[in-house]
C-alpha atoms as a PDB file:
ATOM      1  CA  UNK A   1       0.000   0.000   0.000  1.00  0.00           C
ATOM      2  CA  UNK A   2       1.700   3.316  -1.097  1.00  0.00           C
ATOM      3  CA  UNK A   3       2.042   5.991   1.358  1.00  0.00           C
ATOM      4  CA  UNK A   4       1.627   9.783   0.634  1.00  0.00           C
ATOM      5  CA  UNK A   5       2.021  11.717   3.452  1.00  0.00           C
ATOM      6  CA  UNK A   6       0.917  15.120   2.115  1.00  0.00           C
ATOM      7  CA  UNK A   7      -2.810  14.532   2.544  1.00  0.00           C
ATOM      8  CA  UNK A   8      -4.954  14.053   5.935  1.00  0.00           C
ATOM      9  CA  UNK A   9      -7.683  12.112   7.484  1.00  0.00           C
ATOM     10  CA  UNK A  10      -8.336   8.611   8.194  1.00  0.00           C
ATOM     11  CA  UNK A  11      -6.623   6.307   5.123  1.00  0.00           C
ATOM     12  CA  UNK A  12      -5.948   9.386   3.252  1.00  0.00           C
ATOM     13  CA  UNK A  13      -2.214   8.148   3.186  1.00  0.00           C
ATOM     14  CA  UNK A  14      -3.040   4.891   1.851  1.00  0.00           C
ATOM     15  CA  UNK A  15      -2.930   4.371  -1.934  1.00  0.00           C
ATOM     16  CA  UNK A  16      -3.890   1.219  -2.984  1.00  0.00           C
ATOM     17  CA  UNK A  17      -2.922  -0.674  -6.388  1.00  0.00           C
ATOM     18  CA  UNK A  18      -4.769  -0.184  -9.527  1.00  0.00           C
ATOM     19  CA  UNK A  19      -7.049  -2.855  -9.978  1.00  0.00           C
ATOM     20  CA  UNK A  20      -5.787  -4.012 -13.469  1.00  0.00           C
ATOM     21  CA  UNK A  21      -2.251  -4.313 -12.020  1.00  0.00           C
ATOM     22  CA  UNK A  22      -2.876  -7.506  -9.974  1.00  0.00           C
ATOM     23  CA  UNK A  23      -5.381  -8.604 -12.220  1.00  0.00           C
ATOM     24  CA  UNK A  24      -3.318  -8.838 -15.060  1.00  0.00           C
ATOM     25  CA  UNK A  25      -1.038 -10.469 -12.883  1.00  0.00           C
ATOM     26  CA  UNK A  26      -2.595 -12.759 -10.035  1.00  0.00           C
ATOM     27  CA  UNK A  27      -3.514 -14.488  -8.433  1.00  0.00           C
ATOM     28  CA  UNK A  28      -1.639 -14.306  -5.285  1.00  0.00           C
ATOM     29  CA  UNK A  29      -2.018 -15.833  -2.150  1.00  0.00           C
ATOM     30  CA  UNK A  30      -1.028 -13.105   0.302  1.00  0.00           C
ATOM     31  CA  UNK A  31      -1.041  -9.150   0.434  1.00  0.00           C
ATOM     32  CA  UNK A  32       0.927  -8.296   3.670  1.00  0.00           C
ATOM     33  CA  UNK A  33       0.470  -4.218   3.035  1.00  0.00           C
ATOM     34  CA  UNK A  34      -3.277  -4.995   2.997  1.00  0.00           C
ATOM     35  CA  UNK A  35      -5.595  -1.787   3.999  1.00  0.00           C
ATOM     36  CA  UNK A  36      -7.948  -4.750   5.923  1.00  0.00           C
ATOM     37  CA  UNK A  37     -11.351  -4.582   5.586  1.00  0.00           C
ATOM     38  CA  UNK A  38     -11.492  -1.079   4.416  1.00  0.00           C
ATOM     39  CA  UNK A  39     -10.231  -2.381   0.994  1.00  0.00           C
ATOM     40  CA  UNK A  40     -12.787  -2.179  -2.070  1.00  0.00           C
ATOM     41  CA  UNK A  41     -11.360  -5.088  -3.250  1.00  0.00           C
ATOM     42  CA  UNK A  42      -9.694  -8.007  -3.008  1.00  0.00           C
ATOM     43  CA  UNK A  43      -5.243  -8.220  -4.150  1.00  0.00           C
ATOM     44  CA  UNK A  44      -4.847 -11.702  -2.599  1.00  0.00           C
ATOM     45  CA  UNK A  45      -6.145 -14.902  -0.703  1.00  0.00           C
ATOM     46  CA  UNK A  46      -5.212 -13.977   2.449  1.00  0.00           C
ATOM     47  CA  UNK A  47      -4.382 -10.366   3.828  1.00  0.00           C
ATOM     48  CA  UNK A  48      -2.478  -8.790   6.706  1.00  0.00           C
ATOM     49  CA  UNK A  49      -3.142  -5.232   7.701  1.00  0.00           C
ATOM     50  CA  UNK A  50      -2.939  -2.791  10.470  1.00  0.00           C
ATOM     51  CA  UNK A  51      -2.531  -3.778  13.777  1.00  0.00           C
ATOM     52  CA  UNK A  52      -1.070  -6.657  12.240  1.00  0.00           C
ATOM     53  CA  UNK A  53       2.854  -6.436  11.163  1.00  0.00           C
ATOM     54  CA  UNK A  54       2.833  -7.583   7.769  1.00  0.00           C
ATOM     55  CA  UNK A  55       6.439  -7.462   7.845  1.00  0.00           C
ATOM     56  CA  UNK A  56       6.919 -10.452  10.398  1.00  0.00           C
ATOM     57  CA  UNK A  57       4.464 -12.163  10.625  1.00  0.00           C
ATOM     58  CA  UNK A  58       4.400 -15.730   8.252  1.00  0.00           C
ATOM     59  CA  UNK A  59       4.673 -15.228   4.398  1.00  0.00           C
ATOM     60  CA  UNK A  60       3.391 -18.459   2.253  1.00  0.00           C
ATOM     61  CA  UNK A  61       2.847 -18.633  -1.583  1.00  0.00           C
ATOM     62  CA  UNK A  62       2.897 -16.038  -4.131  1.00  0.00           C
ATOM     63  CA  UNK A  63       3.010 -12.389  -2.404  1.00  0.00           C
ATOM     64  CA  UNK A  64       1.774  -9.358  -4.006  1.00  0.00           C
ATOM     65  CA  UNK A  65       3.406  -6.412  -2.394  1.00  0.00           C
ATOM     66  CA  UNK A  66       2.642  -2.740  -2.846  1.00  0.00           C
ATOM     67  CA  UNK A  67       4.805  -1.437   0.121  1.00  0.00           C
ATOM     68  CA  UNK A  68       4.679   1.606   2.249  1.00  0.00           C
ATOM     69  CA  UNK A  69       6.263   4.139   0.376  1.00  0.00           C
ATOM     70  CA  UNK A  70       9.553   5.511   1.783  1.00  0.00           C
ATOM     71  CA  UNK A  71      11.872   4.727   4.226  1.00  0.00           C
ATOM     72  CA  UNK A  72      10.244   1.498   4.692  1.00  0.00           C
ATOM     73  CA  UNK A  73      10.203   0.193   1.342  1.00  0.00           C
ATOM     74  CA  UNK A  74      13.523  -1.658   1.270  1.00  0.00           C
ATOM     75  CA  UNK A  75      12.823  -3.649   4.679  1.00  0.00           C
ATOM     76  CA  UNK A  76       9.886  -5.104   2.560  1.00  0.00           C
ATOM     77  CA  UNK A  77      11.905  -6.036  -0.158  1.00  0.00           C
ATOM     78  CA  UNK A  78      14.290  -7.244   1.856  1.00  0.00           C
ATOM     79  CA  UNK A  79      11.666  -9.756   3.118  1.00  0.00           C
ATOM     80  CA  UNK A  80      10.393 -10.315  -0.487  1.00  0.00           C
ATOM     81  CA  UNK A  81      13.996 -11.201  -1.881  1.00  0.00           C
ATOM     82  CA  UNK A  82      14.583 -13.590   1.061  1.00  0.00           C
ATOM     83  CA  UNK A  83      10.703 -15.560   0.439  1.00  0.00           C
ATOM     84  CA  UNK A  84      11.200 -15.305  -2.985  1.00  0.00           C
ATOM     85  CA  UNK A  85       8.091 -15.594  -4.818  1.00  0.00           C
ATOM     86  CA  UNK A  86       6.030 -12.594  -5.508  1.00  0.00           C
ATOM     87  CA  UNK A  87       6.322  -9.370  -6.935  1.00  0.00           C
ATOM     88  CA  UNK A  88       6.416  -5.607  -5.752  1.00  0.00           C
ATOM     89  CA  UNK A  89       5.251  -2.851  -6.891  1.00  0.00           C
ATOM     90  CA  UNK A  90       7.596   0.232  -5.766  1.00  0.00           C
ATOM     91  CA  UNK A  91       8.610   3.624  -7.599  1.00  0.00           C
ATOM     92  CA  UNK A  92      11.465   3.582  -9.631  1.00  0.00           C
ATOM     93  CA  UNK A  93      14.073   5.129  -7.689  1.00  0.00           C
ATOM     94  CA  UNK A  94      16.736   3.850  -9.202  1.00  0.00           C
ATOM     95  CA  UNK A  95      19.668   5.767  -7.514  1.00  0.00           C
ATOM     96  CA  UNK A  96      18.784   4.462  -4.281  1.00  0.00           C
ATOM     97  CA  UNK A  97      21.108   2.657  -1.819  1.00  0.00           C
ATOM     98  CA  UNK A  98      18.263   0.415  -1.401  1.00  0.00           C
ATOM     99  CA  UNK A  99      17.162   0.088  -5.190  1.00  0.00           C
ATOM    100  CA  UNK A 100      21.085  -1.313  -5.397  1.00  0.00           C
ATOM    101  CA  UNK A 101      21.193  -3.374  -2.768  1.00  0.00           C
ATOM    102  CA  UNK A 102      17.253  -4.946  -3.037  1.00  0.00           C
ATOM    103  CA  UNK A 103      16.746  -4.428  -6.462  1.00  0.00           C
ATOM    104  CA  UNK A 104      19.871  -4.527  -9.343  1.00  0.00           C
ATOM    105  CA  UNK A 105      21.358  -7.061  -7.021  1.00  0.00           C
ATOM    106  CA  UNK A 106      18.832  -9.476  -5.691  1.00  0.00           C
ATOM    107  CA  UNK A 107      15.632  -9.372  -8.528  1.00  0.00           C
ATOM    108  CA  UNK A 108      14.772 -11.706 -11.650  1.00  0.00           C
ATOM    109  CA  UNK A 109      13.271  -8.410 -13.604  1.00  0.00           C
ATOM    110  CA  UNK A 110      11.939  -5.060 -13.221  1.00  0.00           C
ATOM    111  CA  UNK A 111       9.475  -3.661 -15.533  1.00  0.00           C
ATOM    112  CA  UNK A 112       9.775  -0.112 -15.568  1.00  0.00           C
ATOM    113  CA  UNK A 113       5.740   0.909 -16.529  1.00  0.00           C
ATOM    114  CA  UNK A 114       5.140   3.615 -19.002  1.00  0.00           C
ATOM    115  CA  UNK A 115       3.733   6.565 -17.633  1.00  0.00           C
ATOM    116  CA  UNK A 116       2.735   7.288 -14.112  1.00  0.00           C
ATOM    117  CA  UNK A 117       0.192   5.723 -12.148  1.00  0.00           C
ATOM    118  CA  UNK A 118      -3.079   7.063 -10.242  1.00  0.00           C
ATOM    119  CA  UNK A 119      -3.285   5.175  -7.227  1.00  0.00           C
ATOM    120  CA  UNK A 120      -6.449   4.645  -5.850  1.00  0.00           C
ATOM    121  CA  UNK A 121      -7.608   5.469  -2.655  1.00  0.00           C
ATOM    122  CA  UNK A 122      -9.381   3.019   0.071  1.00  0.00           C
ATOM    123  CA  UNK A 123     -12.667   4.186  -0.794  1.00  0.00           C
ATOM    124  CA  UNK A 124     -12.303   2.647  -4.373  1.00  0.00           C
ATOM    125  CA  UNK A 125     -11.980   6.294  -5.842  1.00  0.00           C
ATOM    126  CA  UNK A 126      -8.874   6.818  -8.501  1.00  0.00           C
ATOM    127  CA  UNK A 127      -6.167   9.630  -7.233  1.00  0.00           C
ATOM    128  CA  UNK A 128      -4.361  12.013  -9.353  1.00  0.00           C
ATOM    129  CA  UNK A 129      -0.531  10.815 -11.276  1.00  0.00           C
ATOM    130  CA  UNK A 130       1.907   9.242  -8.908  1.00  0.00           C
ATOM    131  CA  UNK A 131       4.822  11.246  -7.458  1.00  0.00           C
ATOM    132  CA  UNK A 132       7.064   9.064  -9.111  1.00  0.00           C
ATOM    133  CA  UNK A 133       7.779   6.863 -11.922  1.00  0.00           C
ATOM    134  CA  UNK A 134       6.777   2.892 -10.724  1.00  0.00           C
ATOM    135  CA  UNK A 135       7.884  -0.238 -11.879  1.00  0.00           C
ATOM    136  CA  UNK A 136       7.136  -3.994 -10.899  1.00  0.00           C
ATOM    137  CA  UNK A 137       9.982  -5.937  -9.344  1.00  0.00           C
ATOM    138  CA  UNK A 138      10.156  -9.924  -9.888  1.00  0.00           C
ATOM    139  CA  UNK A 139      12.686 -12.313  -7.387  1.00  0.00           C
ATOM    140  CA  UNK A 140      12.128 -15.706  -9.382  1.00  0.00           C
ATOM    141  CA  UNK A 141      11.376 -16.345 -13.572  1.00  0.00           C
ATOM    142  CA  UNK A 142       7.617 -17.642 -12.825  1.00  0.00           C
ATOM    143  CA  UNK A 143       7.399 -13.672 -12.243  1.00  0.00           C
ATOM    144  CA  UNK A 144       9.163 -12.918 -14.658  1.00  0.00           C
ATOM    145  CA  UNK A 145       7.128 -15.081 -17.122  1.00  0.00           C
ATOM    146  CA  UNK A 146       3.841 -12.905 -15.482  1.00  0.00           C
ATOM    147  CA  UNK A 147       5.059  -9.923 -15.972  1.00  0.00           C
ATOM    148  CA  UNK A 148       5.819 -10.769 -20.172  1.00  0.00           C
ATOM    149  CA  UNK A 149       2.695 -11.833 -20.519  1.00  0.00           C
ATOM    150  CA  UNK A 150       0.814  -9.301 -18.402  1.00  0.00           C
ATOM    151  CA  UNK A 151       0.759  -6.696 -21.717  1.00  0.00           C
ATOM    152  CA  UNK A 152       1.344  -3.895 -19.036  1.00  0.00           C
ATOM    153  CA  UNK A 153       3.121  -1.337 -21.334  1.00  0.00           C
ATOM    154  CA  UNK A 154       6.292  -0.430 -20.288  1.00  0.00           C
ATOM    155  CA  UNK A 155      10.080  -2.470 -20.993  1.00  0.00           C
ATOM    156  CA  UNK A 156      10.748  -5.555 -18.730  1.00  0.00           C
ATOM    157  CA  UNK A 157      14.670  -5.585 -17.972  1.00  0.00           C
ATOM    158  CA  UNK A 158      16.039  -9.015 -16.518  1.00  0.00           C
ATOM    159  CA  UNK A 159      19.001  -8.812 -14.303  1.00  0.00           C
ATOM    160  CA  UNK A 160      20.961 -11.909 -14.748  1.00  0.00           C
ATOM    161  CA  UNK A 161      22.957 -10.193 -17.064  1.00  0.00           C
ATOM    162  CA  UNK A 162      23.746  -6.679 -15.456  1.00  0.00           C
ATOM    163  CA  UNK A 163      27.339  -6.364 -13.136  1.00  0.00           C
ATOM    164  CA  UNK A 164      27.959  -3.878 -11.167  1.00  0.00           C
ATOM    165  CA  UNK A 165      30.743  -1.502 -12.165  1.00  0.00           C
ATOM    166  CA  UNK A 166      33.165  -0.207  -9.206  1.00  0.00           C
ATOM    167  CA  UNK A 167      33.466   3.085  -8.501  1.00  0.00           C
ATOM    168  CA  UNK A 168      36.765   4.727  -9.942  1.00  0.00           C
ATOM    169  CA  UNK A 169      39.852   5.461  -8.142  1.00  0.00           C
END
C-alpha cells in the first residue's frame, strides 16, 4: 500500500494498487500491506493489515506487495527477496542505496511501466498521477514469465545479465 504523506484524514495516506495491475497479474495468495477490511477489493487470498505487522508475521505462496512508500520500502523487499516468490510494486528510484542493494542485485526483472500511475484510494476512488515513476519488481522467472505476458506497457529488464561496475579510483 503506497504511502503519501501530504494529505490528511483517516486512510488518506493509503494508496492502494490499480485494480488491473494484480489482475493482469494474479492471483496471489497473500497481500501483507493490505488496507484490511477497508479495501474495495480483493489483491490476494489472504491479507495482513494494520494492527497486524505484515512485515513479520508468516509469508506463504505467491506475495503481491505494494509497500509503504519511503523509508520502509527496502525492509519489505528485503523480506520479499529472502521468500522469494512474488512481486512488488515500488517507484522507480533507481539511484537508491536500497534500489542497489534490493533491487539490481537481488531481482529476476523489473518492468519499468510507461507513464505514471493514479493510485487509488481506500474508498475505491482513482487519485491524481503518482509522485514518481513505478515499476514492478520480480525475485524468481515464474514472475518474470507474469510480468511478459501481463501486456502492461512499459520495458521488462532481466538482471541476470547486469554487473555492477566499481566506482573509480
Amino acid at each position: 500500500m503506497a504511502r503519501d504523506f501530504n494529505t490528511k484524514g483517516p486512510g488518506a495516506d493509503e494508496w492502494l494498487t490499480p485494480p488491473n495491475i494484480t489482475k493482469a497479474l494474479g492471483p496471489f495468495d497473500l497481500d501483507p500491506c493490505s488496507p484490511g477490511d477497508r479495501r474495495p477489493r480483493d489483491t490476494a487470498a489472504r491479507h495482513y493489515a494494520l494492527p497486524d505487522d505484515g512485515l513479520t508475521l508468516p509469508w506463504s505462496g505467491r506475495v503481491w506487495l505494494n509497500p509503504p512508500y519511503g523509508r520502509e520500502t527496502f525492509k519489505w523487499l528485503e523480506r520479499l527477496a529472502g521468500h522469494g516468490s512474488g512481486l512488488a510494486l515500488i517507484f522507480a528510484r533507481t539511484e537508491t542505496a536500497g534500489f542497489h542493494r534490493w533491487v539490481w542485485q537481488q531481482a529476476d526483472s523489473v518492468l519499468f511501466l510507461k507513464g505514471r500511475l493514479k493510485f487509488y484510494r481506500v474508498d475505491g476512488t482513482r487519485g491524481q498521477n503518482a509522485n514518481a515513476p513505478s515499476c514492478l519488481v520480480s525475485y524468481t522467472e515464474f514472475d518474470t514469465t507474469m510480468l511478459e505476458i501481463s501486456n502492461l506497457p512499459g520495458q521488462l529488464v532481466r538482471l541476470g545479465q547486469l554487473r555492477e561496475v566499481p566506482p573509480c579510483a
